[in-house]
N, C-alpha and C. Protein backbone atom coordinates (compact mmCIF):
# COMPACT_ATOMS: atom_id res chain seq x y z
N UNK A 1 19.00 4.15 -1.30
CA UNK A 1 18.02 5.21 -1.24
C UNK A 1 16.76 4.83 -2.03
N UNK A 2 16.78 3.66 -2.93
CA UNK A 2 15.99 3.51 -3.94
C UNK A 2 14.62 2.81 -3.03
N UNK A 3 15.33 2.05 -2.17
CA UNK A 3 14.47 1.46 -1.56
C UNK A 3 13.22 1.82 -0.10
N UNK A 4 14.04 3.01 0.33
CA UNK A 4 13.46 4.02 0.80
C UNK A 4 11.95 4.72 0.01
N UNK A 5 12.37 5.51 -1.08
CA UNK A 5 11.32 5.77 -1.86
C UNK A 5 10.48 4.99 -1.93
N UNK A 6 10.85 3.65 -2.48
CA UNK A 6 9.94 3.11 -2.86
C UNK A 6 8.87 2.43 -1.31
N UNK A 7 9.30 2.27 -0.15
CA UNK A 7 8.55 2.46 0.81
C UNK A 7 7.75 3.75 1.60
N UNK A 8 8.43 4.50 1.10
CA UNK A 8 7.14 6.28 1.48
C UNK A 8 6.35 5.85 0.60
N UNK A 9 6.57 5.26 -0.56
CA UNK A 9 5.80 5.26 -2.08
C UNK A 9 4.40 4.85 -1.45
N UNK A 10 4.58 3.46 -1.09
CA UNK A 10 3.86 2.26 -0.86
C UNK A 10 2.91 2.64 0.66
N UNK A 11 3.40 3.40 1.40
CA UNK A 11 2.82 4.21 2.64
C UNK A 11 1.96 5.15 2.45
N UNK A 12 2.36 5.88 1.12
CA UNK A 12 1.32 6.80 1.02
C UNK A 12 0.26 6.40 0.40
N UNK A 13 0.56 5.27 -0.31
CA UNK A 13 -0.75 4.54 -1.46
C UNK A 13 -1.54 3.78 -0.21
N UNK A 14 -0.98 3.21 0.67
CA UNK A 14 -1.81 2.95 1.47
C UNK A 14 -2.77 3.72 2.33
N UNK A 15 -2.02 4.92 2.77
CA UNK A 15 -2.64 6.13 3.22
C UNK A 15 -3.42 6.24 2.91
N UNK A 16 -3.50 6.99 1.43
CA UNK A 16 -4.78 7.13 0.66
C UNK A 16 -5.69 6.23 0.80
N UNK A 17 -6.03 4.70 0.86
CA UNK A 17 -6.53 4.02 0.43
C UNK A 17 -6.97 3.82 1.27
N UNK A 18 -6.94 4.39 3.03
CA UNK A 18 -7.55 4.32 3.96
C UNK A 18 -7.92 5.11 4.25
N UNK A 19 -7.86 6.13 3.50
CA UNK A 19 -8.60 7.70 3.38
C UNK A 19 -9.91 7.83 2.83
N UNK A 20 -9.79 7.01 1.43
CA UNK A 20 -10.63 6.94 0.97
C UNK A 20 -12.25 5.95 1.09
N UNK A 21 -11.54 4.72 2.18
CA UNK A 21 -12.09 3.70 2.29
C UNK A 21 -13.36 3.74 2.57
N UNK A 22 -13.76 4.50 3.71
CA UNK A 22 -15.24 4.84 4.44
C UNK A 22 -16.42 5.54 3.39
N UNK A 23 -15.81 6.08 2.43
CA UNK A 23 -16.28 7.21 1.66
C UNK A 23 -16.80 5.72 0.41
N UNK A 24 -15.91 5.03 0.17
CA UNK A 24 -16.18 4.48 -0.90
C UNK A 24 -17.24 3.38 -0.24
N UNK A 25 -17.31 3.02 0.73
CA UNK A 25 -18.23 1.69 1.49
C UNK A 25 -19.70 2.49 1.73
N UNK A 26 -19.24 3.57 2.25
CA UNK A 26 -20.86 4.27 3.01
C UNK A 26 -21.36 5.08 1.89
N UNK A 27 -20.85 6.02 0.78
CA UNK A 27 -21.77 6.48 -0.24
C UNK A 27 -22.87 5.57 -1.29
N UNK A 28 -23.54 6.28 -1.37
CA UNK A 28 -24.88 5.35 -1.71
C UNK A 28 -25.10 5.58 -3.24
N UNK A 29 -24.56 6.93 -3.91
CA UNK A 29 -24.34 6.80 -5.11
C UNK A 29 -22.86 6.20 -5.73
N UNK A 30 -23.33 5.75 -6.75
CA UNK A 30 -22.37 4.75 -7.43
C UNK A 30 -21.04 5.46 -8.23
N UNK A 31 -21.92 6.80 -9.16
CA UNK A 31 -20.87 7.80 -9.70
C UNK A 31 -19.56 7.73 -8.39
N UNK A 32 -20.01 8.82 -8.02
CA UNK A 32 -18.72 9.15 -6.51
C UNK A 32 -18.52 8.43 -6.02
N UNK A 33 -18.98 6.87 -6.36
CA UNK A 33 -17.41 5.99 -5.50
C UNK A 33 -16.64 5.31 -6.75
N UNK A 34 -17.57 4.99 -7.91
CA UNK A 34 -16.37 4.89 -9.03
C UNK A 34 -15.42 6.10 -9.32
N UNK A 35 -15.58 7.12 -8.89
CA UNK A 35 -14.48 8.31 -9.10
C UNK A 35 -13.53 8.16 -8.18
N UNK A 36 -14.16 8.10 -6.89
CA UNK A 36 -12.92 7.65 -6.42
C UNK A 36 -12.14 6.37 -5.80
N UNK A 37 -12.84 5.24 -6.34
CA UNK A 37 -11.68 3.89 -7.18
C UNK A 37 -10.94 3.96 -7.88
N UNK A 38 -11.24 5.16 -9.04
CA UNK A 38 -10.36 5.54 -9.84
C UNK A 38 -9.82 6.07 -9.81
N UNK A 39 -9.34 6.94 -8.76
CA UNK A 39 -8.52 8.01 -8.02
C UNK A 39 -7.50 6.90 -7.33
N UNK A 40 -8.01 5.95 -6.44
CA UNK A 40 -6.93 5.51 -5.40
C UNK A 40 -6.25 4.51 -7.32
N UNK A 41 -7.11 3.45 -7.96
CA UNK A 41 -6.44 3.21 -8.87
C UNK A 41 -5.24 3.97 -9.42
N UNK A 42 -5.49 4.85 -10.22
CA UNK A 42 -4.76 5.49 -10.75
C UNK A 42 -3.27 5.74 -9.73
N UNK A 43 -3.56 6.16 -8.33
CA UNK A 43 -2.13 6.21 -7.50
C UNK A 43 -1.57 4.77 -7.74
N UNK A 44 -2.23 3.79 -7.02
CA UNK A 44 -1.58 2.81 -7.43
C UNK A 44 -0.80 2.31 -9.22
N UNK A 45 -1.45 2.27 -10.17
CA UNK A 45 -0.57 2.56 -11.21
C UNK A 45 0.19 3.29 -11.34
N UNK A 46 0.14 4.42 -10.59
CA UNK A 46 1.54 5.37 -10.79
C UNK A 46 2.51 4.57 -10.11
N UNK A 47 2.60 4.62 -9.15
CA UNK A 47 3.45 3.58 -7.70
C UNK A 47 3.71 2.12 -8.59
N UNK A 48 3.23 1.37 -9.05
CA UNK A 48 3.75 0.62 -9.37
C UNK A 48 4.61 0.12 -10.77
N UNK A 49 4.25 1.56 -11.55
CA UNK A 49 4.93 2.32 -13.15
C UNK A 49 6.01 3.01 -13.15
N UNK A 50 6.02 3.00 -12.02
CA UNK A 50 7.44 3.89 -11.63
C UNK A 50 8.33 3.41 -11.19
N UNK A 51 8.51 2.32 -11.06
CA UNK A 51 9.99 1.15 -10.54
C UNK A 51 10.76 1.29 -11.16
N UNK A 52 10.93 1.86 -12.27
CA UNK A 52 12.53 1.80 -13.00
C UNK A 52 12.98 3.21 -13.43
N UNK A 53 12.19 4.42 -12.95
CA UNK A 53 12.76 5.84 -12.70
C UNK A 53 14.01 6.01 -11.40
């Protein structure tokens, strides 16, 4: 089952990260796309901090 999780895990970080993608390429201010680099970042550190829960 462990390994399950950890593939929704990895699906949804990708998700996001293609959610976010257009937004971070085409905005022209710099603030709101470092916010949200640091948004998809931060998922990814969670996802990958969490392997031994």
């Amino acid at each position: 089952m462990k390994n399950v999780e950890r593939t929704t895990g990895l699906i949804g970080l990708i998700l996001l990260a293609a959610f976010f993608a257009p937004y971070i390429w085409k905005l022209p201010q710099l603030d709101i796309t470092l916010i949200m680099l640091m948004g998809v970042a931060l998922a990814a550190y969670d996802y990958f901090t969490s392997g031994g829960k």
